[in-house]
PDB file of N, CA and C in Angstrom:
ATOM      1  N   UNK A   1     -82.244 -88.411 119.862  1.00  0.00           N
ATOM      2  CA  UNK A   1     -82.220 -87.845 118.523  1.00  0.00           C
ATOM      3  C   UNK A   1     -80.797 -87.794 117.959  1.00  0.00           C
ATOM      4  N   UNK A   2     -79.670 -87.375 119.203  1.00  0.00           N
ATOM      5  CA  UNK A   2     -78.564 -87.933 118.197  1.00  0.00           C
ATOM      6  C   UNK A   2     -77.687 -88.751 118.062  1.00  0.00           C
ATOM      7  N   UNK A   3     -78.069 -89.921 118.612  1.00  0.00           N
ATOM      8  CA  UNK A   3     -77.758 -91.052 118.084  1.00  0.00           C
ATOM      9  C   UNK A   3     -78.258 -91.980 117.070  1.00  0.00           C
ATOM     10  N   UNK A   4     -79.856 -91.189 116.635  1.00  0.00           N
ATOM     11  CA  UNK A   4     -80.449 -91.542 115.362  1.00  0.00           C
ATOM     12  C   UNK A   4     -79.405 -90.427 113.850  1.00  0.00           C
ATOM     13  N   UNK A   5     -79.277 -89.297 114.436  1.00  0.00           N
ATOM     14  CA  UNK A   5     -78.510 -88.560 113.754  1.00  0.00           C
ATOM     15  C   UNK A   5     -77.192 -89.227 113.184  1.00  0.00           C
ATOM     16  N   UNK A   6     -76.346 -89.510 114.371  1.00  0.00           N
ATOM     17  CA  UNK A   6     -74.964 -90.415 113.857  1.00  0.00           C
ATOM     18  C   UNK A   6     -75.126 -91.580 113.093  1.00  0.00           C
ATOM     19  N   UNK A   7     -75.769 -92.039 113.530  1.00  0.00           N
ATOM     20  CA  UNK A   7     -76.853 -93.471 112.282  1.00  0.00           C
ATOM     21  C   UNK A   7     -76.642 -93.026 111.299  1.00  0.00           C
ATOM     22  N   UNK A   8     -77.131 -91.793 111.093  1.00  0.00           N
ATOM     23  CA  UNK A   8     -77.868 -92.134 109.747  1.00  0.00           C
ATOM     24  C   UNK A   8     -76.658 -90.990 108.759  1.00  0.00           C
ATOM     25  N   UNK A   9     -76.119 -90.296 109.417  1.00  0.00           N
ATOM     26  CA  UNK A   9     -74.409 -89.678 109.240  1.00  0.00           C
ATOM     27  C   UNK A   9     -73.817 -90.975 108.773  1.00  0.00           C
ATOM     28  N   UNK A  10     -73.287 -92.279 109.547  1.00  0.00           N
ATOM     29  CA  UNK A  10     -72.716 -93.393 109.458  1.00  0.00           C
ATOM     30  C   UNK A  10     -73.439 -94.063 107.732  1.00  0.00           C
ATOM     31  N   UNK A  11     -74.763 -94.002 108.035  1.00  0.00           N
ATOM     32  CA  UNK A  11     -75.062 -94.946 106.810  1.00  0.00           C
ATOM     33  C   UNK A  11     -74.898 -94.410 105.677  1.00  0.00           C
ATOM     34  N   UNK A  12     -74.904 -92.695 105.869  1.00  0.00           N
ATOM     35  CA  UNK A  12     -74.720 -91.845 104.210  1.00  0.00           C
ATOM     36  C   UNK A  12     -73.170 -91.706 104.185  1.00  0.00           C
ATOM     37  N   UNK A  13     -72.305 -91.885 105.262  1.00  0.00           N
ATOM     38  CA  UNK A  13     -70.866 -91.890 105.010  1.00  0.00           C
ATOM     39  C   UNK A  13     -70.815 -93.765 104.090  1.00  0.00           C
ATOM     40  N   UNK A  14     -71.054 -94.331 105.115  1.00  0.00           N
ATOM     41  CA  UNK A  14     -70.680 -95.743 103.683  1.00  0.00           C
ATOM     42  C   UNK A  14     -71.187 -95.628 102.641  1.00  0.00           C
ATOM     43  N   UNK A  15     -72.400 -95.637 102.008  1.00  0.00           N
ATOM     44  CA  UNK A  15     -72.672 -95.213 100.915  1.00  0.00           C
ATOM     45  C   UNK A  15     -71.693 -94.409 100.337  1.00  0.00           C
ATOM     46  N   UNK A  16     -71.587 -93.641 100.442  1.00  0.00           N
ATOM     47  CA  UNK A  16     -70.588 -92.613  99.741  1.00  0.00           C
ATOM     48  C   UNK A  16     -69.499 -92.894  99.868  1.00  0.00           C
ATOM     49  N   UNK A  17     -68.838 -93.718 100.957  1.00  0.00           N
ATOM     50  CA  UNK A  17     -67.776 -94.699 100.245  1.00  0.00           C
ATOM     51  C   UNK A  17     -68.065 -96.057  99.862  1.00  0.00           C
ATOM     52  N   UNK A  18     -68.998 -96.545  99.204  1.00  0.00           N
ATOM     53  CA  UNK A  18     -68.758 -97.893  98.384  1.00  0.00           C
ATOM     54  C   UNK A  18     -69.375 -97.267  97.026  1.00  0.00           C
ATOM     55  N   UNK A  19     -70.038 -96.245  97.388  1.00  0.00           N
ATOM     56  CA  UNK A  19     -70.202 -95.592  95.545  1.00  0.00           C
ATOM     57  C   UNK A  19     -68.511 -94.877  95.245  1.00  0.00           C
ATOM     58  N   UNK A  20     -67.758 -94.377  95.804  1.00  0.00           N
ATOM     59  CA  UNK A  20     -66.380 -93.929  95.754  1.00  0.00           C
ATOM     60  C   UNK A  20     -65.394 -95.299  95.397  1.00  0.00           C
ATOM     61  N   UNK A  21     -65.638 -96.334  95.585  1.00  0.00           N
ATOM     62  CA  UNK A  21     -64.932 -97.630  95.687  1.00  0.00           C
ATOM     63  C   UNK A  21     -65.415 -97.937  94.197  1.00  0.00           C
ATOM     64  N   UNK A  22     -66.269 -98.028  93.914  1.00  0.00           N
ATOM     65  CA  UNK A  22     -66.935 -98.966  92.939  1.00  0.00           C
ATOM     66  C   UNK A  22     -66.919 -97.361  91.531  1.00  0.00           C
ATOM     67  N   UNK A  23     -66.696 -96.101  91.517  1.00  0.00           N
ATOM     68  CA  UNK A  23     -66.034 -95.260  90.919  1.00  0.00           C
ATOM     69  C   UNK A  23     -64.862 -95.477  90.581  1.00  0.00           C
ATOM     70  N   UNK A  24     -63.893 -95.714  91.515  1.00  0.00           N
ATOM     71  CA  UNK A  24     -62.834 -95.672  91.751  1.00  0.00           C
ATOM     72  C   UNK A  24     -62.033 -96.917  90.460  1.00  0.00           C
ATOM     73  N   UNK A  25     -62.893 -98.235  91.088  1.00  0.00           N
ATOM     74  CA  UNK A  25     -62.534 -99.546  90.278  1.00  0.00           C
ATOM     75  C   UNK A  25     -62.877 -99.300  88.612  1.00  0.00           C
ATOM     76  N   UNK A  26     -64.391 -98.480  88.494  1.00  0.00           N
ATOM     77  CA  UNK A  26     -64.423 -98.412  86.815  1.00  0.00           C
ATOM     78  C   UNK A  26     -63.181 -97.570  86.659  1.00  0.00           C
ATOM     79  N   UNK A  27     -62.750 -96.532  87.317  1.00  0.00           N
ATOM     80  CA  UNK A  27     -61.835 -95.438  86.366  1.00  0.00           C
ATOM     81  C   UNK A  27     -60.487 -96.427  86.441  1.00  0.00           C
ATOM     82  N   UNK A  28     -60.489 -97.625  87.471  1.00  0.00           N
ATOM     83  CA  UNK A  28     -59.374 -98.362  87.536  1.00  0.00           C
ATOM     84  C   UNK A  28     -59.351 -99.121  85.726  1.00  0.00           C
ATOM     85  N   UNK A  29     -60.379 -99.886  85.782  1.00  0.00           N
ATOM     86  CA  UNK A  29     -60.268-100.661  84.365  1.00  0.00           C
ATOM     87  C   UNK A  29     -60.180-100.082  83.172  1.00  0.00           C
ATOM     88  N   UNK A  30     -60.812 -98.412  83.361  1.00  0.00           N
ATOM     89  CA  UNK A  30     -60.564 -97.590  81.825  1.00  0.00           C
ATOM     90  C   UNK A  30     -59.083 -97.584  82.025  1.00  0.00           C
ATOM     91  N   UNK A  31     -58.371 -97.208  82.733  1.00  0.00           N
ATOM     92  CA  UNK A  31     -56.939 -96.725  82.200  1.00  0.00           C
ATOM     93  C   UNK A  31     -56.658 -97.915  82.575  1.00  0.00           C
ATOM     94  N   UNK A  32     -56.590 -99.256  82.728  1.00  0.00           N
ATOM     95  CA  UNK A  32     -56.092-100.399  82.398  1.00  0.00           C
ATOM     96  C   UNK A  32     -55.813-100.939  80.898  1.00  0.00           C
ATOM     97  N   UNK A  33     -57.092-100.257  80.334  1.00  0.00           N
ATOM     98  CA  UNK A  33     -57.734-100.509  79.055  1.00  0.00           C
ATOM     99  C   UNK A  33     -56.160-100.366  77.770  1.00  0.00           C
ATOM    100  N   UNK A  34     -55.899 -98.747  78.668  1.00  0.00           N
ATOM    101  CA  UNK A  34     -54.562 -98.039  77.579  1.00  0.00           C
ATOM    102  C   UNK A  34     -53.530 -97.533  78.753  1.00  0.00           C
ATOM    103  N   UNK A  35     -53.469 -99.335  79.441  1.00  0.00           N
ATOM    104  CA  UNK A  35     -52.277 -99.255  80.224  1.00  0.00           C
ATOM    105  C   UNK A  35     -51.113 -99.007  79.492  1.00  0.00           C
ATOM    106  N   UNK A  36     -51.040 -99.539  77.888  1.00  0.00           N
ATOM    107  CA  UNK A  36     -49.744 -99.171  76.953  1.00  0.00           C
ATOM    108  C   UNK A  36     -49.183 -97.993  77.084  1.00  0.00           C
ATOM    109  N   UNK A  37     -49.885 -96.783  77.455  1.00  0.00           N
ATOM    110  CA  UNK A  37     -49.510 -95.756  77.544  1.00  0.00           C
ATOM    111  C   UNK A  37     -48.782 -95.456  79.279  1.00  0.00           C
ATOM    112  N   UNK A  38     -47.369 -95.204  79.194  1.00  0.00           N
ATOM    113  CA  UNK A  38     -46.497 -94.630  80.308  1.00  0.00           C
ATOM    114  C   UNK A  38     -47.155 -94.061  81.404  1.00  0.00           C
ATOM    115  N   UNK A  39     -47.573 -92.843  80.542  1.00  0.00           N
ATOM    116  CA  UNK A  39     -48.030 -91.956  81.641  1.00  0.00           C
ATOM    117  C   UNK A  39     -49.244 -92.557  82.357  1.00  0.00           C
ATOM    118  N   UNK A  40     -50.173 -93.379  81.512  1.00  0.00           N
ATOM    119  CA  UNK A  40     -51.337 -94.111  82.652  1.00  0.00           C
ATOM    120  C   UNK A  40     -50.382 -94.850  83.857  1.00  0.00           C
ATOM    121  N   UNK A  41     -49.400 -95.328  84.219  1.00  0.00           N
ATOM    122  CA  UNK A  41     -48.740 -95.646  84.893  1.00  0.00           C
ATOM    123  C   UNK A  41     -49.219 -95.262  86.484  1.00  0.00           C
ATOM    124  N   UNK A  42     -48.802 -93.924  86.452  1.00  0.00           N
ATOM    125  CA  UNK A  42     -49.161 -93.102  87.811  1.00  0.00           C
ATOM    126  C   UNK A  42     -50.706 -92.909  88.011  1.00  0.00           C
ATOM    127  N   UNK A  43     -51.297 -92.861  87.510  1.00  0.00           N
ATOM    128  CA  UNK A  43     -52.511 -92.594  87.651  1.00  0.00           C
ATOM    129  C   UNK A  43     -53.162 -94.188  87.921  1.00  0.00           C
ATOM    130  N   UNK A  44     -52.297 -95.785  87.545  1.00  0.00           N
ATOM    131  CA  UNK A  44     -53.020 -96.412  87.704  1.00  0.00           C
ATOM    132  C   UNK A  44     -52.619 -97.102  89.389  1.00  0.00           C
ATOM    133  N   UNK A  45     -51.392 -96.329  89.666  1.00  0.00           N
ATOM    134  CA  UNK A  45     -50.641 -96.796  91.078  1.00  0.00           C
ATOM    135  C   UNK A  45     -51.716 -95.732  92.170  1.00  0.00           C
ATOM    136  N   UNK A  46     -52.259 -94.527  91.206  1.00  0.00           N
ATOM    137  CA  UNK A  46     -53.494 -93.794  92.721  1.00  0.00           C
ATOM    138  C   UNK A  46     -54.074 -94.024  92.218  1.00  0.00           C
ATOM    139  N   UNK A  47     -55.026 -94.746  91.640  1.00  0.00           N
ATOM    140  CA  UNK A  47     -56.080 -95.611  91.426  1.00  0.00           C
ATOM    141  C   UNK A  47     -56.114 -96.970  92.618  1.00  0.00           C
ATOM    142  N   UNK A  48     -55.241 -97.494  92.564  1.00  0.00           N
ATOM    143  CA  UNK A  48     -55.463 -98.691  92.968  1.00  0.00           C
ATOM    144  C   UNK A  48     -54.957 -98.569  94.810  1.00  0.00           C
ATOM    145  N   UNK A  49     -53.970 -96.938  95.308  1.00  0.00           N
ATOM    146  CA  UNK A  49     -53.874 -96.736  96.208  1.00  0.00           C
ATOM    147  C   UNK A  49     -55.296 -96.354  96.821  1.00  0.00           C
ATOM    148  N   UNK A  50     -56.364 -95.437  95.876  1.00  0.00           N
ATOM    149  CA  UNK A  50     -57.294 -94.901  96.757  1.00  0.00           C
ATOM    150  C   UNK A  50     -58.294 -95.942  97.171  1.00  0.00           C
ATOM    151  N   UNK A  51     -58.326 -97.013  96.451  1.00  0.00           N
ATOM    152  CA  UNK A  51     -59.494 -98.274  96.840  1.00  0.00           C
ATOM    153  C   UNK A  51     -58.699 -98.730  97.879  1.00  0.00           C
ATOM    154  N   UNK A  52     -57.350 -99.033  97.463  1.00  0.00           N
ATOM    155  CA  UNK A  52     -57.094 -99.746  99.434  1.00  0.00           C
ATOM    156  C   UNK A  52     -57.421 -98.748 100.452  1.00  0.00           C
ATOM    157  N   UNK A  53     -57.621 -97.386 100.012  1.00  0.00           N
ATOM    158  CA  UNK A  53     -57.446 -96.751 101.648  1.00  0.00           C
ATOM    159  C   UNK A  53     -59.017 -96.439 101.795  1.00  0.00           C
ATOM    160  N   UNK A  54     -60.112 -96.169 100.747  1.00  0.00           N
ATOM    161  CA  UNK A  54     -61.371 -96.415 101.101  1.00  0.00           C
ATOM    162  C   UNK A  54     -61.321 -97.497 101.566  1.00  0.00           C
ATOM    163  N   UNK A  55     -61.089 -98.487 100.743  1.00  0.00           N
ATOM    164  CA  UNK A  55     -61.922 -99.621 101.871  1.00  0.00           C
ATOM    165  C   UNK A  55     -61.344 -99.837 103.271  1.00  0.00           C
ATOM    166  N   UNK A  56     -59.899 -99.413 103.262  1.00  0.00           N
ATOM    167  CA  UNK A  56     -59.490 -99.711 104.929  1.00  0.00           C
ATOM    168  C   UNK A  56     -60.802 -98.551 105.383  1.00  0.00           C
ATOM    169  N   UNK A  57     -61.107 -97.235 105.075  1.00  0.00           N
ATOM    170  CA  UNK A  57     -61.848 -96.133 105.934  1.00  0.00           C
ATOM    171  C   UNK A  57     -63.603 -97.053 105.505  1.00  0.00           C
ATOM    172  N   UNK A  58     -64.109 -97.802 105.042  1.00  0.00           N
ATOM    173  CA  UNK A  58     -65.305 -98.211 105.040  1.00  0.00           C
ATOM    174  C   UNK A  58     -65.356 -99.483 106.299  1.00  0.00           C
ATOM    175  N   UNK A  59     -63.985 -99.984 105.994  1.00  0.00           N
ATOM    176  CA  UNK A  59     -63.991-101.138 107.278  1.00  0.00           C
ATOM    177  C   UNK A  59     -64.302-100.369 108.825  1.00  0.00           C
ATOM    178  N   UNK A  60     -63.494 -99.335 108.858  1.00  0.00           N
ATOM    179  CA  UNK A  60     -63.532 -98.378 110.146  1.00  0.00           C
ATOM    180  C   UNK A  60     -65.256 -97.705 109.806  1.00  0.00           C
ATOM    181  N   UNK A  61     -65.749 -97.993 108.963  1.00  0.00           N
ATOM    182  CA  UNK A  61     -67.188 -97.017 109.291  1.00  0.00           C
ATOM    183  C   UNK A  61     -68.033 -98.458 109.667  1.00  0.00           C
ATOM    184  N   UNK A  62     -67.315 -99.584 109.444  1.00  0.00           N
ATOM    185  CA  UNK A  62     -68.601-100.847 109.939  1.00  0.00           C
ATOM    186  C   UNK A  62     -68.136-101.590 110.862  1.00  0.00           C
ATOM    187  N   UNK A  63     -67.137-100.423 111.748  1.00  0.00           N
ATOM    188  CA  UNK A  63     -66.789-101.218 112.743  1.00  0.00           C
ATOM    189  C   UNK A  63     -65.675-102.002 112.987  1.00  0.00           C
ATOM    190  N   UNK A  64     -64.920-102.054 112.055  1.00  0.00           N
ATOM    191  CA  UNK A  64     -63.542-103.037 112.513  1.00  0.00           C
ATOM    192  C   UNK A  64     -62.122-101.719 112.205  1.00  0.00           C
ATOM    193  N   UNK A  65     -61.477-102.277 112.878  1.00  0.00           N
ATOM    194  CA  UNK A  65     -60.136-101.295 112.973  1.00  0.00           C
ATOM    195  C   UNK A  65     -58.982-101.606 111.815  1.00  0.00           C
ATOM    196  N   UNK A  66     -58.010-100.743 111.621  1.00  0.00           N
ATOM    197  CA  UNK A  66     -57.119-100.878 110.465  1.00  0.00           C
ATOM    198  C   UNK A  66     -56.503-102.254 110.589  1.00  0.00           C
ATOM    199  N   UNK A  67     -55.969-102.134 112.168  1.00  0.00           N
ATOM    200  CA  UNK A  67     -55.105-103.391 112.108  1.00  0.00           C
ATOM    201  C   UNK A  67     -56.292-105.278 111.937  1.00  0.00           C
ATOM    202  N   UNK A  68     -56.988-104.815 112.163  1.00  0.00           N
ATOM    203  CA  UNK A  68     -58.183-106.154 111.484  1.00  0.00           C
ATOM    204  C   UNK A  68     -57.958-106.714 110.365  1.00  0.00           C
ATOM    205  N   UNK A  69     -58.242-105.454 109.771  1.00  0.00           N
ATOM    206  CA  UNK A  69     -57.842-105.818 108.186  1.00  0.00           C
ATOM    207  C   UNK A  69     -56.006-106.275 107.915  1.00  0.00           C
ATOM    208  N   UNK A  70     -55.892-105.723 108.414  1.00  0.00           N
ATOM    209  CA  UNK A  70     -54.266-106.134 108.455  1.00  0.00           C
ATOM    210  C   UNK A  70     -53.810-107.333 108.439  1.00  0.00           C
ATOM    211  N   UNK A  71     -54.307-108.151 109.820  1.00  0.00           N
ATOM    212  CA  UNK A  71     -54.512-109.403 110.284  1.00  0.00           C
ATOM    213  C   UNK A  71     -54.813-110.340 109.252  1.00  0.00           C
ATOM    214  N   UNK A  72     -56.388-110.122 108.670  1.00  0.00           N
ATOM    215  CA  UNK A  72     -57.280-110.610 108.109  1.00  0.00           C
ATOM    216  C   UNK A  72     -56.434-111.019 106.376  1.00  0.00           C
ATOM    217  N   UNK A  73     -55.834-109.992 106.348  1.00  0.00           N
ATOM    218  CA  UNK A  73     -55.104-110.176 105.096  1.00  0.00           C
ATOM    219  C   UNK A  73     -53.836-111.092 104.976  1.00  0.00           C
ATOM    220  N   UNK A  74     -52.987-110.811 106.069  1.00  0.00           N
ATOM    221  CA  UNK A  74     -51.846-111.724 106.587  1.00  0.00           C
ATOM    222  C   UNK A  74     -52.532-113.000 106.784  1.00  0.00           C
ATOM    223  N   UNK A  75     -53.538-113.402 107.358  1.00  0.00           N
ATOM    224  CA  UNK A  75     -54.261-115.168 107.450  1.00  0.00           C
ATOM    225  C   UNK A  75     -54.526-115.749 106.224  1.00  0.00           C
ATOM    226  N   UNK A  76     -55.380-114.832 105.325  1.00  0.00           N
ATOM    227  CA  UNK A  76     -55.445-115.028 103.946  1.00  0.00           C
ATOM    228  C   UNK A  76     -54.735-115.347 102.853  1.00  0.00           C
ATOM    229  N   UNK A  77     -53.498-114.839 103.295  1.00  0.00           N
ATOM    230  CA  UNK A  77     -52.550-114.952 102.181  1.00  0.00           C
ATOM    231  C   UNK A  77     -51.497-116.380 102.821  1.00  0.00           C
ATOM    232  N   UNK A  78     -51.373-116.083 103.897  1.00  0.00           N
ATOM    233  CA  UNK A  78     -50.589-117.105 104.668  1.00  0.00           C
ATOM    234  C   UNK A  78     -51.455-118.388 104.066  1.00  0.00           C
ATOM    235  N   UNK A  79     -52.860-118.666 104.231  1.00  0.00           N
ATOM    236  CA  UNK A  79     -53.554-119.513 103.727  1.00  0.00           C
ATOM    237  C   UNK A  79     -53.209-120.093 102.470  1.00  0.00           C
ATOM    238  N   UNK A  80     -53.550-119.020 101.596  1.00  0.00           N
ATOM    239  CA  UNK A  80     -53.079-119.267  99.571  1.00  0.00           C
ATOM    240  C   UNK A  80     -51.806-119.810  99.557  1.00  0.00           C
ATOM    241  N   UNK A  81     -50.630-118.982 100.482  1.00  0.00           N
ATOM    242  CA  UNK A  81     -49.199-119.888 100.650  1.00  0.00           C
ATOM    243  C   UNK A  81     -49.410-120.996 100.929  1.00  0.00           C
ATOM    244  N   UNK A  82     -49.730-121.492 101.709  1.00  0.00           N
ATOM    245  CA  UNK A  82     -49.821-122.950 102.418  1.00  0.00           C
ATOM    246  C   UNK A  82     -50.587-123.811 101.205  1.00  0.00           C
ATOM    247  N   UNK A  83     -51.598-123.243 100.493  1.00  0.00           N
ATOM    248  CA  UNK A  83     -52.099-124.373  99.608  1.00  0.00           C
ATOM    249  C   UNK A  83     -51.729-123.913  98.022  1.00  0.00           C
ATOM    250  N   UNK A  84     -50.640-123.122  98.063  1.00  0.00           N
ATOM    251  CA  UNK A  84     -49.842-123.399  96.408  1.00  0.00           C
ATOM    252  C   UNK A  84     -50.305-122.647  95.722  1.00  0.00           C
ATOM    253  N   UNK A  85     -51.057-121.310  95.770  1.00  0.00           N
ATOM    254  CA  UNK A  85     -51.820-120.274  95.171  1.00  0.00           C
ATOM    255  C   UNK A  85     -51.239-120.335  93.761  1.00  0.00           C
ATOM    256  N   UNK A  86     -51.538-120.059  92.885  1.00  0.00           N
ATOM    257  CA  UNK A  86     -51.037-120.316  91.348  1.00  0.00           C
ATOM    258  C   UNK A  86     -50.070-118.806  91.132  1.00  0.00           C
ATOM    259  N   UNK A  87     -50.570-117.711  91.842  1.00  0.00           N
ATOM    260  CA  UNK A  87     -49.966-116.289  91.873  1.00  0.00           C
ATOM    261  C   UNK A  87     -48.571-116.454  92.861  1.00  0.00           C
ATOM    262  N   UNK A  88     -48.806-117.730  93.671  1.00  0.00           N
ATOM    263  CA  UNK A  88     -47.805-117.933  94.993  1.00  0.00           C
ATOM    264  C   UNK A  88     -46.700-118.473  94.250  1.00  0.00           C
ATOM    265  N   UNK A  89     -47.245-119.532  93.473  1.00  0.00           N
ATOM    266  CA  UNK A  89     -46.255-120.593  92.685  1.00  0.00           C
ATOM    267  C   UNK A  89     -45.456-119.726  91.605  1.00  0.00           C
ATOM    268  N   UNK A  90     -46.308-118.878  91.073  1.00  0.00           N
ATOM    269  CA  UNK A  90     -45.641-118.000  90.089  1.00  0.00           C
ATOM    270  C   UNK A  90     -44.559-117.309  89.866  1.00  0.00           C
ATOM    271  N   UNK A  91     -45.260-116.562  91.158  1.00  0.00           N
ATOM    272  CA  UNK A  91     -44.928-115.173  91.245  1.00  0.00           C
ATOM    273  C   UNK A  91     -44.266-114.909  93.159  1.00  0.00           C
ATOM    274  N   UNK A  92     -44.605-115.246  93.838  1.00  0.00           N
ATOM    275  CA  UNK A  92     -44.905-115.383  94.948  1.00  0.00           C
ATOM    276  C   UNK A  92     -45.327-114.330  95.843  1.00  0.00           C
ATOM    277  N   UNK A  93     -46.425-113.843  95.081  1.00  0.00           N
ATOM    278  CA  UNK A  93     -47.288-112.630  95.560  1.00  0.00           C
ATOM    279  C   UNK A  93     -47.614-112.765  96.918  1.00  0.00           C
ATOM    280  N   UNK A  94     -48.390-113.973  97.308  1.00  0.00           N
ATOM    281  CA  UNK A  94     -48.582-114.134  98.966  1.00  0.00           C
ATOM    282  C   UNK A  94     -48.235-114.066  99.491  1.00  0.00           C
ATOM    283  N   UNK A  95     -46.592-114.653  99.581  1.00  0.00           N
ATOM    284  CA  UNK A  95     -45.507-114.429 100.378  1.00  0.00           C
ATOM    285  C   UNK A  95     -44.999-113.162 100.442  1.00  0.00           C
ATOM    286  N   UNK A  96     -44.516-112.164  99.643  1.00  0.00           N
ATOM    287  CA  UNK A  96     -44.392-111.211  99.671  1.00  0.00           C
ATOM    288  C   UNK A  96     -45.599-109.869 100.135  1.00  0.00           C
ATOM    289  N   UNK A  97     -46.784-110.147  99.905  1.00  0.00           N
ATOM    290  CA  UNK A  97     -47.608-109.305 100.821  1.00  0.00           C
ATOM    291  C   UNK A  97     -47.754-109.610 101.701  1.00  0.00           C
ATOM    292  N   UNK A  98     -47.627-110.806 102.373  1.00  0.00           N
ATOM    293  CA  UNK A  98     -48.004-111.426 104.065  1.00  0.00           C
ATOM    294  C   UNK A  98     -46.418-110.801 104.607  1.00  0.00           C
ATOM    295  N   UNK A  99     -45.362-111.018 104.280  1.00  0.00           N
ATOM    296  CA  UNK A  99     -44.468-109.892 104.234  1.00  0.00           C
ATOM    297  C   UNK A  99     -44.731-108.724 104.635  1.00  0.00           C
ATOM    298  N   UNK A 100     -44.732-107.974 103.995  1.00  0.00           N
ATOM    299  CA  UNK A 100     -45.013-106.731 103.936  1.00  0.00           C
ATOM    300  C   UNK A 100     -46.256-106.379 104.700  1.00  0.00           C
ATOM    301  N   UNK A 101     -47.107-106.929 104.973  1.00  0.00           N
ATOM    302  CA  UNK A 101     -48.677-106.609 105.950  1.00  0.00           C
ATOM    303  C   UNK A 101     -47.741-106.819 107.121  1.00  0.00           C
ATOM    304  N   UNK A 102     -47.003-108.044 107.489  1.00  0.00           N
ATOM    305  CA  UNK A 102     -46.145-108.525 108.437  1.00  0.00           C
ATOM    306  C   UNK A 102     -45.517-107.975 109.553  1.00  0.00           C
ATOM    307  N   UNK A 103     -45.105-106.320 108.936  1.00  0.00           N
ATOM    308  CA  UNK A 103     -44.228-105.265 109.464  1.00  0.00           C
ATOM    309  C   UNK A 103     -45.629-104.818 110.273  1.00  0.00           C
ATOM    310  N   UNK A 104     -46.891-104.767 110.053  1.00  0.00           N
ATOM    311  CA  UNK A 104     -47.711-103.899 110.798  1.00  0.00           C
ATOM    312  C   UNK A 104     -48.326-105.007 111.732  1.00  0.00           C
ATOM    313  N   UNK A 105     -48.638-105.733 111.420  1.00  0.00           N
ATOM    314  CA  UNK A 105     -49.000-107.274 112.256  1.00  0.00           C
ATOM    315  C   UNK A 105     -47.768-108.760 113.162  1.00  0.00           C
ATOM    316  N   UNK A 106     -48.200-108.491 114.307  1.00  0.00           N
ATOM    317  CA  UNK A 106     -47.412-109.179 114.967  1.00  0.00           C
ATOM    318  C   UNK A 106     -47.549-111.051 114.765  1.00  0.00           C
ATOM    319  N   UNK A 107     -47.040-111.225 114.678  1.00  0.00           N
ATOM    320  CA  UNK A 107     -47.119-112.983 114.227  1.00  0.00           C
ATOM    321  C   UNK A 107     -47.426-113.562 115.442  1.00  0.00           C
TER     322      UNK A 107
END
């Protein structure tokens, strides 16, 4: 009985974080909307902090660990580098987050 219990604890904890995620992203695009305004500024940097750290805590409710995602992100981007990502070429977003993931992930 309670390992049907933790089940079903587990399945109403994700739910309640991918309805928190998918909250999170609309209140992201309203204050995108009247990003002109300064002060949306901060509110749009914990906006976009609390979806990375739900979803790192939804990855840990289905089973994979922080540093997974870590990994998973460093291959990904290392990838887009290697084939000329248009954000890479730009900007060089890939490089600089495979960077920065870099410090937590061993090469």
């Amino acid at each position: 009985m309670e390992m049907a219990m933790n089940i079903t604890t587990n399945i109403r904890a994700i739910e309640a974080i991918k309805s928190g995620i998918l909250n999170e992203v609309a209140k992201l695009y309203t204050e995108l909307a009247d990003f002109e305004d300064t002060e949306i500024y901060e509110n749009v940097s914990g906006s976009i902090a609390t979806i990375i750290a739900m979803d790192y805590i939804l990855a840990r409710r289905l089973g994979l660990e922080f540093g997974d995602i870590d990994k998973k992100i460093s291959e990904l981007t290392s990838i887009a580098e290697e084939n000329g990502h248009e954000l890479e070429k730009a900007f060089c977003d890939m490089s600089e987050l495979r960077s920065h993931i870099g410090v937590r992930v061993p090469r």
